[in-house]
PDB file of N, CA and C in Angstrom:
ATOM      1  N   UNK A   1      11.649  -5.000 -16.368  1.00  0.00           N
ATOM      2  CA  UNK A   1      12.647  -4.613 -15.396  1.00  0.00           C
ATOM      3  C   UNK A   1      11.983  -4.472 -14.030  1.00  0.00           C
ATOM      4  N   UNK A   2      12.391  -4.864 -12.871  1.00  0.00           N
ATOM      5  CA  UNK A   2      12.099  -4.801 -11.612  1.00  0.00           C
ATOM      6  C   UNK A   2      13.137  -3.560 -10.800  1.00  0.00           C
ATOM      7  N   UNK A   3      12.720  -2.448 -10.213  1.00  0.00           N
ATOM      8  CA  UNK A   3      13.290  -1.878  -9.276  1.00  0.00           C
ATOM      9  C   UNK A   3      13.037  -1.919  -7.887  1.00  0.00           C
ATOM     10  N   UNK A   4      13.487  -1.891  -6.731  1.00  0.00           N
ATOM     11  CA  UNK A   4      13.332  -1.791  -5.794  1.00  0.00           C
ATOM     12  C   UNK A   4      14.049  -0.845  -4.947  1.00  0.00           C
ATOM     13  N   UNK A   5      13.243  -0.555  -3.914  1.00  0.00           N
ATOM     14  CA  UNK A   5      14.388   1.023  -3.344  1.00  0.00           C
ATOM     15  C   UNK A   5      13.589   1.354  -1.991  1.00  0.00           C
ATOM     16  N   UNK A   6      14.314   1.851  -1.050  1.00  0.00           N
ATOM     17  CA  UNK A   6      13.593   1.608   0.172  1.00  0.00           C
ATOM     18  C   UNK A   6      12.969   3.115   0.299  1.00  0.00           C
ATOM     19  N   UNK A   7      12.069   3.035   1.313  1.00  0.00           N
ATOM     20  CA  UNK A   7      11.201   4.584   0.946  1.00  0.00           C
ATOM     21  C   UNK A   7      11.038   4.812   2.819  1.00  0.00           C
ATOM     22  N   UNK A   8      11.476   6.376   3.141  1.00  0.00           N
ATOM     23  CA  UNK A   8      11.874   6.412   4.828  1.00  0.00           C
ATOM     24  C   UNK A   8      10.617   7.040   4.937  1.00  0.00           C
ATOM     25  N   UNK A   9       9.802   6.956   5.811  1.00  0.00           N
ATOM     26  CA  UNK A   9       8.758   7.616   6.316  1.00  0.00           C
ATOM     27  C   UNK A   9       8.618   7.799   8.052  1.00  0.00           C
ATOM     28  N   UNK A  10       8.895   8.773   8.659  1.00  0.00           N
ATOM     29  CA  UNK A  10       8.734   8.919   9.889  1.00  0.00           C
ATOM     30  C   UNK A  10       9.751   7.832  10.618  1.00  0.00           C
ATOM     31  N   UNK A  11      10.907   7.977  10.232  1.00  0.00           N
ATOM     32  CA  UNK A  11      11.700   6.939  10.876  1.00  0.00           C
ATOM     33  C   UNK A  11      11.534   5.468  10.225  1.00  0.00           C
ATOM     34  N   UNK A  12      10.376   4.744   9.642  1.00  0.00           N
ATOM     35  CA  UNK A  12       9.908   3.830   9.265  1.00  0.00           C
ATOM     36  C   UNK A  12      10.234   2.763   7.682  1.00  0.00           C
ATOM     37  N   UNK A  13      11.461   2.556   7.416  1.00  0.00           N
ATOM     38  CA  UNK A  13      11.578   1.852   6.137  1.00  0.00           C
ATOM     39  C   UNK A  13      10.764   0.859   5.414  1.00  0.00           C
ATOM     40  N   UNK A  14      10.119   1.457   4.413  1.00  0.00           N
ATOM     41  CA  UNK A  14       9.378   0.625   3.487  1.00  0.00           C
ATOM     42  C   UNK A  14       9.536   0.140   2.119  1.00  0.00           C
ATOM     43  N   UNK A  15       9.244  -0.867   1.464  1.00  0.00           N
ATOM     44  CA  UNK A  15      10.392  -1.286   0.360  1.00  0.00           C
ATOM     45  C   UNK A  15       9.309  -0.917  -0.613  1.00  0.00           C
ATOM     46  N   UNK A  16       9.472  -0.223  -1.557  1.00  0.00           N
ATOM     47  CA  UNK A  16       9.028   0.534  -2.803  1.00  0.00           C
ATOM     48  C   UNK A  16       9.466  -0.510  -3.938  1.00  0.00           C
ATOM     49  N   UNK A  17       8.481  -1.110  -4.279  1.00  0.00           N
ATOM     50  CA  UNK A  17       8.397  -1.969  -5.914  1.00  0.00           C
ATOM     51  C   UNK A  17       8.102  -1.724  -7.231  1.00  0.00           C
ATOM     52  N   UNK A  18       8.915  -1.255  -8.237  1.00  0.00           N
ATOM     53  CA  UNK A  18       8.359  -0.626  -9.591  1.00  0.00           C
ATOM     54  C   UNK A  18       8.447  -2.466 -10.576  1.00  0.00           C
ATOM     55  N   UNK A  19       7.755  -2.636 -11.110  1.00  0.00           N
ATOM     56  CA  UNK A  19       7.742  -3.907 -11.737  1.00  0.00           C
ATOM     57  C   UNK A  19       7.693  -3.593 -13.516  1.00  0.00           C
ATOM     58  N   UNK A  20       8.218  -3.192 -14.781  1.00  0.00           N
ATOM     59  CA  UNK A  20       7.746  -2.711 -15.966  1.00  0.00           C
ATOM     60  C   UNK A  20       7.307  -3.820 -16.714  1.00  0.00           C
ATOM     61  N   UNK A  21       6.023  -3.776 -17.333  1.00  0.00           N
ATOM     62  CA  UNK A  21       5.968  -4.670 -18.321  1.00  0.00           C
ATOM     63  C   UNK A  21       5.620  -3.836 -19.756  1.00  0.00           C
ATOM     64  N   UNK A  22       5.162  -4.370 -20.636  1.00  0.00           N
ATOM     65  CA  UNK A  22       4.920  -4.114 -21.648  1.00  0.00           C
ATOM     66  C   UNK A  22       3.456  -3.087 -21.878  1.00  0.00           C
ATOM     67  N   UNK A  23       3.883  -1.900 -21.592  1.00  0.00           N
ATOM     68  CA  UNK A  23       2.705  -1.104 -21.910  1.00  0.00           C
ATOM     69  C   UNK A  23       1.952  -0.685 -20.741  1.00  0.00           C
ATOM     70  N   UNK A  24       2.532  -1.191 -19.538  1.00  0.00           N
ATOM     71  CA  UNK A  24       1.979  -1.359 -18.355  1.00  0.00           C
ATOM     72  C   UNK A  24       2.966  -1.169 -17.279  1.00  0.00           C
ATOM     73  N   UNK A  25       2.933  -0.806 -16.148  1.00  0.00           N
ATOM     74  CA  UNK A  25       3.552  -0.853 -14.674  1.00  0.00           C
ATOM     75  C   UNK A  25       2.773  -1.326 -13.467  1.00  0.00           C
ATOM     76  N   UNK A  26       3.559  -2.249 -12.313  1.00  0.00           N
ATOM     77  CA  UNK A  26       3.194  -2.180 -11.645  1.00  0.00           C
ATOM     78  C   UNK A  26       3.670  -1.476 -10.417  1.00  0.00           C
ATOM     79  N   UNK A  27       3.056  -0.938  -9.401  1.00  0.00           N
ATOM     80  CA  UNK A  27       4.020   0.060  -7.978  1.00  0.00           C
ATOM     81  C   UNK A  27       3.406  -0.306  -7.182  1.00  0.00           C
ATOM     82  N   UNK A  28       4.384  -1.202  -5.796  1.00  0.00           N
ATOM     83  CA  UNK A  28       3.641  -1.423  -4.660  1.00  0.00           C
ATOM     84  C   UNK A  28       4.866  -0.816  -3.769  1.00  0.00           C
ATOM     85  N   UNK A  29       4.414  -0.724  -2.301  1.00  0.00           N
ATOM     86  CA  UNK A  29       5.216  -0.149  -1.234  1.00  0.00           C
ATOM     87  C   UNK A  29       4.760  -1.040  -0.165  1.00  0.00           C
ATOM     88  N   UNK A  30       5.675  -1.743   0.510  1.00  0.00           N
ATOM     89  CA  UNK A  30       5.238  -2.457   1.219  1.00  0.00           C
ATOM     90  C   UNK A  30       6.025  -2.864   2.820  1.00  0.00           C
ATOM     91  N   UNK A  31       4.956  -2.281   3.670  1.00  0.00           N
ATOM     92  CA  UNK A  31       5.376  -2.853   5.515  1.00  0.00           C
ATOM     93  C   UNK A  31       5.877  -3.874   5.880  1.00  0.00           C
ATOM     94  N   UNK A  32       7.813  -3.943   5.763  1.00  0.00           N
ATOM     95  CA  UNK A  32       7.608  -5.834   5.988  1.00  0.00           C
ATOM     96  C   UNK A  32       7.033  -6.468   7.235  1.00  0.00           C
ATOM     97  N   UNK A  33       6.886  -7.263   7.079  1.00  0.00           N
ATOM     98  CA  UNK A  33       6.024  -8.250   8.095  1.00  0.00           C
ATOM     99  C   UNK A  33       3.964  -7.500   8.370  1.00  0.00           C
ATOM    100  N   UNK A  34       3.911  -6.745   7.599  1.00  0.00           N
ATOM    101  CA  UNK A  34       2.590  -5.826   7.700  1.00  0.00           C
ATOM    102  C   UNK A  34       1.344  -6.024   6.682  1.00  0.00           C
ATOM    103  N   UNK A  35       1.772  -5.356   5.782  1.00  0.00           N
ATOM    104  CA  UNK A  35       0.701  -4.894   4.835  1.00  0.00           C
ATOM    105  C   UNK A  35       1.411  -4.569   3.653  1.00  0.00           C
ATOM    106  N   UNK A  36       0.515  -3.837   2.479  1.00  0.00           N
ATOM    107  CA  UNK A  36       1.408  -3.225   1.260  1.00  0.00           C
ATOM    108  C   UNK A  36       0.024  -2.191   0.850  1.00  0.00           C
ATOM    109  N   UNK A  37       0.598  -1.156  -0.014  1.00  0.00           N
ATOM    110  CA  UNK A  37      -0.373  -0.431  -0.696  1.00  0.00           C
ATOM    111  C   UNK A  37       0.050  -0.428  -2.334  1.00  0.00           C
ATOM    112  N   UNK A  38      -0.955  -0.718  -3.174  1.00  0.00           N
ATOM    113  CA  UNK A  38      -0.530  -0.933  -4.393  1.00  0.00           C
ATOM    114  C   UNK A  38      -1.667  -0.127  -4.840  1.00  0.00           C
ATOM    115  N   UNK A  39      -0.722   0.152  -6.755  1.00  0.00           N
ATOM    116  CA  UNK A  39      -1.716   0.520  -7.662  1.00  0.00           C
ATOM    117  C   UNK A  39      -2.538  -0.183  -8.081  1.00  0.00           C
ATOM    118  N   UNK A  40      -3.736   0.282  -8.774  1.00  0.00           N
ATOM    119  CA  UNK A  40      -4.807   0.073  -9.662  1.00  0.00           C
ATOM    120  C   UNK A  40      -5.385  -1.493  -9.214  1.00  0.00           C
ATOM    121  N   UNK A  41      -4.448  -2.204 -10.244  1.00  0.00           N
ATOM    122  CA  UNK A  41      -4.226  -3.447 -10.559  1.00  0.00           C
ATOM    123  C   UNK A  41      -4.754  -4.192  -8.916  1.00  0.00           C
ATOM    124  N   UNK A  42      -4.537  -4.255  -8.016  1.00  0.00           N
ATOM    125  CA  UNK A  42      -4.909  -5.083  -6.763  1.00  0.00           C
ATOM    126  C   UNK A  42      -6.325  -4.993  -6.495  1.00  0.00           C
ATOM    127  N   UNK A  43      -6.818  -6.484  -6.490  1.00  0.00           N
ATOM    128  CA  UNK A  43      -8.176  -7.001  -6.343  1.00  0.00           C
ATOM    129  C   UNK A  43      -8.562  -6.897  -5.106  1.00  0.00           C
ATOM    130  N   UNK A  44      -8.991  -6.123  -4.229  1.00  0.00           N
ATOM    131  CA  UNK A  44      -9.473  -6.235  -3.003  1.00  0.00           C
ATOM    132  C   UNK A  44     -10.665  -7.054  -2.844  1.00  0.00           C
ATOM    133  N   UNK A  45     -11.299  -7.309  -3.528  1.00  0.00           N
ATOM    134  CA  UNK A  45     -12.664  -8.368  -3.653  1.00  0.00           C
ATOM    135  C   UNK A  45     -11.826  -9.697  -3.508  1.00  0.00           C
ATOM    136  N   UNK A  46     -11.089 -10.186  -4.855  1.00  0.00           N
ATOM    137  CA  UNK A  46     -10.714 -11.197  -4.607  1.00  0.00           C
ATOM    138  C   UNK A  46      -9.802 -11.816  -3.511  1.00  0.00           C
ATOM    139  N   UNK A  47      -8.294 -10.438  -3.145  1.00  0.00           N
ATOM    140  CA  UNK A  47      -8.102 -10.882  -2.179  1.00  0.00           C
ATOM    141  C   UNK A  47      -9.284 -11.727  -0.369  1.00  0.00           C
ATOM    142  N   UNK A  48     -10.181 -10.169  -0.316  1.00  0.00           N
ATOM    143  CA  UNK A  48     -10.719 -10.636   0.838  1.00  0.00           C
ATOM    144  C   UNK A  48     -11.441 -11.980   0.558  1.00  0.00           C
ATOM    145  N   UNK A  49     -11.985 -12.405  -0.576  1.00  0.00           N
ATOM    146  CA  UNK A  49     -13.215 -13.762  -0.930  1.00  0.00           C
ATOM    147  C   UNK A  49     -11.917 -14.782  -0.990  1.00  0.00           C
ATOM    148  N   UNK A  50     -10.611 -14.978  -1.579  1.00  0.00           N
ATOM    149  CA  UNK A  50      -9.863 -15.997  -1.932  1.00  0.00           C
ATOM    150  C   UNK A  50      -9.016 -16.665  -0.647  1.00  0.00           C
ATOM    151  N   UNK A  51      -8.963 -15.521   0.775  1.00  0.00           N
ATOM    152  CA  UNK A  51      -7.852 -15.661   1.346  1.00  0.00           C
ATOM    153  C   UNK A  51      -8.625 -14.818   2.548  1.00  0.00           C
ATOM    154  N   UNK A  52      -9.720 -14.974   3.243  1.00  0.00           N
ATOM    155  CA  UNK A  52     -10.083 -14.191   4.431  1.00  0.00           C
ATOM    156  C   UNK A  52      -8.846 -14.775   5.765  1.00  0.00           C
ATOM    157  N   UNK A  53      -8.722 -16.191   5.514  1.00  0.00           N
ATOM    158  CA  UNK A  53      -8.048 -16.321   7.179  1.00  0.00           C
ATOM    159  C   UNK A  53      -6.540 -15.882   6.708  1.00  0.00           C
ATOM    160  N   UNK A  54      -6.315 -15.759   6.295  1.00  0.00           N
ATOM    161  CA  UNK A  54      -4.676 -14.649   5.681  1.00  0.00           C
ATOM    162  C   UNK A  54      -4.858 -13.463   6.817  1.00  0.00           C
ATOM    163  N   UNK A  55      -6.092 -12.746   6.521  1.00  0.00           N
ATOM    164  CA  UNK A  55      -6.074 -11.292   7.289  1.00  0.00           C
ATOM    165  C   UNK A  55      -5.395 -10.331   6.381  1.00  0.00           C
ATOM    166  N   UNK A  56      -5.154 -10.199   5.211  1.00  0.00           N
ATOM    167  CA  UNK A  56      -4.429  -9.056   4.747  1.00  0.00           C
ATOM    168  C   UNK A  56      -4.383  -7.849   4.627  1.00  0.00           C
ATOM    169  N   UNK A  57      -3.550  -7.472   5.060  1.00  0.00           N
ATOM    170  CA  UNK A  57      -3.869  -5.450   5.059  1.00  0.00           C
ATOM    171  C   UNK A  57      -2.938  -5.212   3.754  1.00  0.00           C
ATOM    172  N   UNK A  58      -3.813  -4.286   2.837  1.00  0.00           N
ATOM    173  CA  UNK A  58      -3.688  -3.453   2.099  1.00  0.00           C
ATOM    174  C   UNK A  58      -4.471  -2.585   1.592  1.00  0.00           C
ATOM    175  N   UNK A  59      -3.937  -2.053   0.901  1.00  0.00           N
ATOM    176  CA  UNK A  59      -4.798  -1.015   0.128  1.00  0.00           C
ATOM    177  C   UNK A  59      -4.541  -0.314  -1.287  1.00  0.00           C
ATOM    178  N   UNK A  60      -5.621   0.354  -1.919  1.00  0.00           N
ATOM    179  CA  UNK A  60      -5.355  -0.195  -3.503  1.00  0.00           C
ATOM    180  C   UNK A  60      -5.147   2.212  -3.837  1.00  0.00           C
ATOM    181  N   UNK A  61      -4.910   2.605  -4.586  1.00  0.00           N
ATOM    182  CA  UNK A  61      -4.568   3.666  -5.192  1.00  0.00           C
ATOM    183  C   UNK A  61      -4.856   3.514  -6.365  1.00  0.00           C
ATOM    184  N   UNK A  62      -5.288   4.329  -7.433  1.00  0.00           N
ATOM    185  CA  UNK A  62      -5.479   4.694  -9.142  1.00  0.00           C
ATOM    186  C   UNK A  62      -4.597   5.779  -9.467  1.00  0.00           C
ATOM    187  N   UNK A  63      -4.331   5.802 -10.462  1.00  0.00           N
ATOM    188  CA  UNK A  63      -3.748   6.704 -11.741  1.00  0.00           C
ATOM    189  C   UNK A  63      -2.559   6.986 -11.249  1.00  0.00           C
ATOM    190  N   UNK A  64      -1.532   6.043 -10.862  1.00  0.00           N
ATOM    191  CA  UNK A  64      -0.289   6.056 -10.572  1.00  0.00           C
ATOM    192  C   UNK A  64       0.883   5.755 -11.827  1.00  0.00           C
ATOM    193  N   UNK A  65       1.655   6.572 -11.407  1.00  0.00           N
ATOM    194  CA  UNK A  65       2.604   6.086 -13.016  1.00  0.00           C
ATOM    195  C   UNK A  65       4.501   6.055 -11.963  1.00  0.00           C
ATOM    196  N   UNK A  66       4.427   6.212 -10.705  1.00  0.00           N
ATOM    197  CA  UNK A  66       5.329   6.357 -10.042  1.00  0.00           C
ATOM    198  C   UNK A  66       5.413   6.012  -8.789  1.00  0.00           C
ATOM    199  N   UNK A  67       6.768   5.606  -7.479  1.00  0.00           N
ATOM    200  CA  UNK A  67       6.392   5.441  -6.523  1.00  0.00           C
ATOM    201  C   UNK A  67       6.055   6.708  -5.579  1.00  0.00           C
ATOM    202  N   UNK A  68       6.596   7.816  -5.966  1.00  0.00           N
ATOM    203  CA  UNK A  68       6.178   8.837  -5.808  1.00  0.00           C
ATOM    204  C   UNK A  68       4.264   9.415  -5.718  1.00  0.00           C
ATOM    205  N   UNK A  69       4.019   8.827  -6.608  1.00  0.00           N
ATOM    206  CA  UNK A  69       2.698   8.825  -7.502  1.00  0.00           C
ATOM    207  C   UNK A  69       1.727   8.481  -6.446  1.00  0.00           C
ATOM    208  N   UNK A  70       2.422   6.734  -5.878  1.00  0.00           N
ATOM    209  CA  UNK A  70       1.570   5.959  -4.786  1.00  0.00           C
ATOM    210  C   UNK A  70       1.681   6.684  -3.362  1.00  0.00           C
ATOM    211  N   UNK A  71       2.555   7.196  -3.076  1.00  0.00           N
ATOM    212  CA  UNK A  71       2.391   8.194  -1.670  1.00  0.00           C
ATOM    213  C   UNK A  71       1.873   9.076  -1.882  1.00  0.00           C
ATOM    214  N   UNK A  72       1.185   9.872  -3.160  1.00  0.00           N
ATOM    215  CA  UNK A  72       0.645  11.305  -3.001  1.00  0.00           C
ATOM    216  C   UNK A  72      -0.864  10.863  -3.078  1.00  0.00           C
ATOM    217  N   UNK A  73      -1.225   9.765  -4.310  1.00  0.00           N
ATOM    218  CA  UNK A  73      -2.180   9.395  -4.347  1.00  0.00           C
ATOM    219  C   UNK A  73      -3.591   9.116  -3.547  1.00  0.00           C
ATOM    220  N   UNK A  74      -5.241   9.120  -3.645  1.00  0.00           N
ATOM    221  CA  UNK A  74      -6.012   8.933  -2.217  1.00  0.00           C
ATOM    222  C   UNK A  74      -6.277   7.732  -2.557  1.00  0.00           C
ATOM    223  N   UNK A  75      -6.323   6.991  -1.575  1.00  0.00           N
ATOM    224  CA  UNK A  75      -6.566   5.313  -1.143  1.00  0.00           C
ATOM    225  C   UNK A  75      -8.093   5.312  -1.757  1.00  0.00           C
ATOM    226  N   UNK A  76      -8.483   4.653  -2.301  1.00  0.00           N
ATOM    227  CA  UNK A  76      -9.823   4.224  -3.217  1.00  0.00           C
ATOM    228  C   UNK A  76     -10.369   3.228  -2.433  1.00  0.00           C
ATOM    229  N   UNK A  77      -9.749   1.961  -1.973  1.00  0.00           N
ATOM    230  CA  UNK A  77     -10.261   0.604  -1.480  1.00  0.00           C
ATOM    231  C   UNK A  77      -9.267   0.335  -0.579  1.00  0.00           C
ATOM    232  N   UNK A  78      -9.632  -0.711   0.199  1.00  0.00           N
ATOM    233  CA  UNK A  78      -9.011  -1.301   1.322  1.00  0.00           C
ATOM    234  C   UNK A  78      -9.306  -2.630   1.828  1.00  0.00           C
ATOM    235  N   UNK A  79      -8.334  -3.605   2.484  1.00  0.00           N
ATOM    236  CA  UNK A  79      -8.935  -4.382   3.011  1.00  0.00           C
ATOM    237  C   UNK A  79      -9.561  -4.283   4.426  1.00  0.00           C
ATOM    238  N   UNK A  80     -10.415  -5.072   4.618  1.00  0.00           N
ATOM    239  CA  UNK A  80     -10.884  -5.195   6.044  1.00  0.00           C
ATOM    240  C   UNK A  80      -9.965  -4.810   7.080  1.00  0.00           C
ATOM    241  N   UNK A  81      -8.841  -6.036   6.893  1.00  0.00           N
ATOM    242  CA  UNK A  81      -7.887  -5.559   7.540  1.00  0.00           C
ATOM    243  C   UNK A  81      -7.318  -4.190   8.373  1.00  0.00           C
ATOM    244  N   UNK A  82      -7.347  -3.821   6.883  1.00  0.00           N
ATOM    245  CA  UNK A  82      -6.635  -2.234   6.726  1.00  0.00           C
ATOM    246  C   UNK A  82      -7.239  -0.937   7.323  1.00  0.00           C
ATOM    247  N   UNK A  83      -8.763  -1.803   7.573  1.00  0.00           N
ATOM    248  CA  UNK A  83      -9.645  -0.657   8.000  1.00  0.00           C
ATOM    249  C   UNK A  83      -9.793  -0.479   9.208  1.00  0.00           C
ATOM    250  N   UNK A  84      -9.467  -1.592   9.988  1.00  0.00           N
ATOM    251  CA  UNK A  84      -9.387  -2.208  11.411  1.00  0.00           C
ATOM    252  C   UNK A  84      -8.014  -1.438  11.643  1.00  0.00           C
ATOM    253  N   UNK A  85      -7.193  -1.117  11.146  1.00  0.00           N
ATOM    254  CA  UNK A  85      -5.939  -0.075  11.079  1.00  0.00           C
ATOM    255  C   UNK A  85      -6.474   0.966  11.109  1.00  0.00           C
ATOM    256  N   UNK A  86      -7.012   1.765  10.270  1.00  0.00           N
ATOM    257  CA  UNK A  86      -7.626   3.181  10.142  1.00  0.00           C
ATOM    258  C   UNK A  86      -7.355   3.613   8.987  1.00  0.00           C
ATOM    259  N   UNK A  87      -6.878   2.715   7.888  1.00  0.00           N
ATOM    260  CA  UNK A  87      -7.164   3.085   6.747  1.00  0.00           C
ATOM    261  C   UNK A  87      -8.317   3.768   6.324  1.00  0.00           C
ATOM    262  N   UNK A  88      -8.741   4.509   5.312  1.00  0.00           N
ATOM    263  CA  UNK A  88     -10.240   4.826   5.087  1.00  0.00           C
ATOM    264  C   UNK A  88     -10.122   5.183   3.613  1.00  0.00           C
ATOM    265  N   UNK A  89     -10.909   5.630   3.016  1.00  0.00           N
ATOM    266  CA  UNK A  89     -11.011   5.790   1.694  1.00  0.00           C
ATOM    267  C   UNK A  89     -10.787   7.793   1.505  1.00  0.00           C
ATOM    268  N   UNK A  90      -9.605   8.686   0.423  1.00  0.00           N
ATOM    269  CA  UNK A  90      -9.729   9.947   0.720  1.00  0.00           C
ATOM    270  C   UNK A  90      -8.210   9.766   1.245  1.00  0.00           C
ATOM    271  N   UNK A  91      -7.742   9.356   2.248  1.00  0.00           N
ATOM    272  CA  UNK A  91      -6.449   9.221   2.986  1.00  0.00           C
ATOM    273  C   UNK A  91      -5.360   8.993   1.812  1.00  0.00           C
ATOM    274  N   UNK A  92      -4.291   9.638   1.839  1.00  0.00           N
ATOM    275  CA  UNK A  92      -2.867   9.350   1.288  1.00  0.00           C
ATOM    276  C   UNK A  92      -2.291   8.159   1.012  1.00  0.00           C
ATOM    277  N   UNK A  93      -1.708   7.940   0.382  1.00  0.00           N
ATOM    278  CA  UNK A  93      -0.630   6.557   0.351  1.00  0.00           C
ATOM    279  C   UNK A  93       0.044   6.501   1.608  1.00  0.00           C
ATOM    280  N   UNK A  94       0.528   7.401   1.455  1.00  0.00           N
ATOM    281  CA  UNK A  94       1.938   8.293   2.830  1.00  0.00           C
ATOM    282  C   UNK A  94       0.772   7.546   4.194  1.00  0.00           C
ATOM    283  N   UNK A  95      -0.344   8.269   4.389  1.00  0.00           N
ATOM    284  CA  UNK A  95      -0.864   8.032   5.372  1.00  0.00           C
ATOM    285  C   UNK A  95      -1.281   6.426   5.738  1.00  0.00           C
ATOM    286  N   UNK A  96      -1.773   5.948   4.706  1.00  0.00           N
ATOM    287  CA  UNK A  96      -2.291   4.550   4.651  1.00  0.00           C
ATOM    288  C   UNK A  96      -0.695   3.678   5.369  1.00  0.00           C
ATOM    289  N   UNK A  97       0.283   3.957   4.576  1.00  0.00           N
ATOM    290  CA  UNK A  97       1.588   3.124   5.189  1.00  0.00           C
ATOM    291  C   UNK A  97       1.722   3.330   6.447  1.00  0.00           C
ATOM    292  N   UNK A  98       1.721   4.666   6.806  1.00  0.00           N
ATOM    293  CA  UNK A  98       2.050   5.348   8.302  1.00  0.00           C
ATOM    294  C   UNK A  98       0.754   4.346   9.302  1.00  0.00           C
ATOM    295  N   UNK A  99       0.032   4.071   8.903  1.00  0.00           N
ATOM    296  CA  UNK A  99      -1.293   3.367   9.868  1.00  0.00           C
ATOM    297  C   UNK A  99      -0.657   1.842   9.819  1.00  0.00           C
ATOM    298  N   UNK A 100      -0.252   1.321   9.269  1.00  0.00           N
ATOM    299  CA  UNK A 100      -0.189   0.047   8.866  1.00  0.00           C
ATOM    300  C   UNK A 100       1.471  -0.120  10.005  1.00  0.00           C
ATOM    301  N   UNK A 101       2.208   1.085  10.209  1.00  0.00           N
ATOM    302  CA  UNK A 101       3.241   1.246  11.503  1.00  0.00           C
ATOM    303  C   UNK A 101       2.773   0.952  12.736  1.00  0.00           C
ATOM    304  N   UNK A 102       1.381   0.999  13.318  1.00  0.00           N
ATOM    305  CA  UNK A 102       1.004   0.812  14.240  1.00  0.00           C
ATOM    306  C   UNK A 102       0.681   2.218  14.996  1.00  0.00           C
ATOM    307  N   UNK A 103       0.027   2.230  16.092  1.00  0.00           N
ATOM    308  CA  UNK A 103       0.157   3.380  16.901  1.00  0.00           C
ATOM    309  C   UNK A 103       1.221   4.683  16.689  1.00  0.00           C
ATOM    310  N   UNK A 104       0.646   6.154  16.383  1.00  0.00           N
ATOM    311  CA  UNK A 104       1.763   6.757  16.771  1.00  0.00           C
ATOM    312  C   UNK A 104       2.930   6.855  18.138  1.00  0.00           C
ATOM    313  N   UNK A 105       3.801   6.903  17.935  1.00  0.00           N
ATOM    314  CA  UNK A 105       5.105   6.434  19.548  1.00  0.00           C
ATOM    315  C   UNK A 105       4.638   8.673  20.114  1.00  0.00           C
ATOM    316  N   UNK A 106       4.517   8.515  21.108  1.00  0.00           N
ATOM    317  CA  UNK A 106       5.321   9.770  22.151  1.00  0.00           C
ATOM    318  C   UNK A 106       6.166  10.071  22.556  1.00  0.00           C
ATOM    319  N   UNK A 107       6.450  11.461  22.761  1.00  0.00           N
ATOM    320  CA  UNK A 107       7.700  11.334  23.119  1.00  0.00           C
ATOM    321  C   UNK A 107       7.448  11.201  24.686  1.00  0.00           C
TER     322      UNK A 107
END
């Protein structure tokens, strides 16, 4: 079964992906036109070695069982990309998406 459901952060809509398979889940949340942050499962090695002129920003989370799970969760890995954002390793899901928005706005 595939769910999808949009997730509001600071004004900012992001599309939340639950994917079920057999014994397994996958959960990504993802910036359109940006980046995504996913569980476990995402290869940051292979992405950056398979696909450097892509540029991809993401970032990877463990021991998620929810999309909930992936915003509370601390960011483990990252791409290059992502780091050039201000991703870092320790940082939130919540936070990792919020960087991948660009600059905070002022009032």
């Amino acid at each position: 079964m595939v769910k999808m459901e949009p997730i509001i952060i600071n004004g900012h809509c992001f599309i939340g992906v639950e994917v079920s398979y057999p014994k397994t889940k996958l959960l990504s949340i993802t910036v359109p036109d940006v980046g995504y942050l996913m569980c476990g499962v995402l290869n940051i090695p292979a992405i950056e070695s398979l696909h450097p002129e892509r540029e991809i920003v993401a970032a990877r989370v463990v021991g998620v069982k929810t999309l909930q799970d992936l915003l509370e969760a601390k960011i483990v890995e990252m791409t290059q990309k992502g780091a050039e954002l201000g991703i870092h390793e320790g940082m939130t899901g919540q936070e990792a998406l919020v960087c991948m928005t660009g600059p905070a706005k002022k009032n």
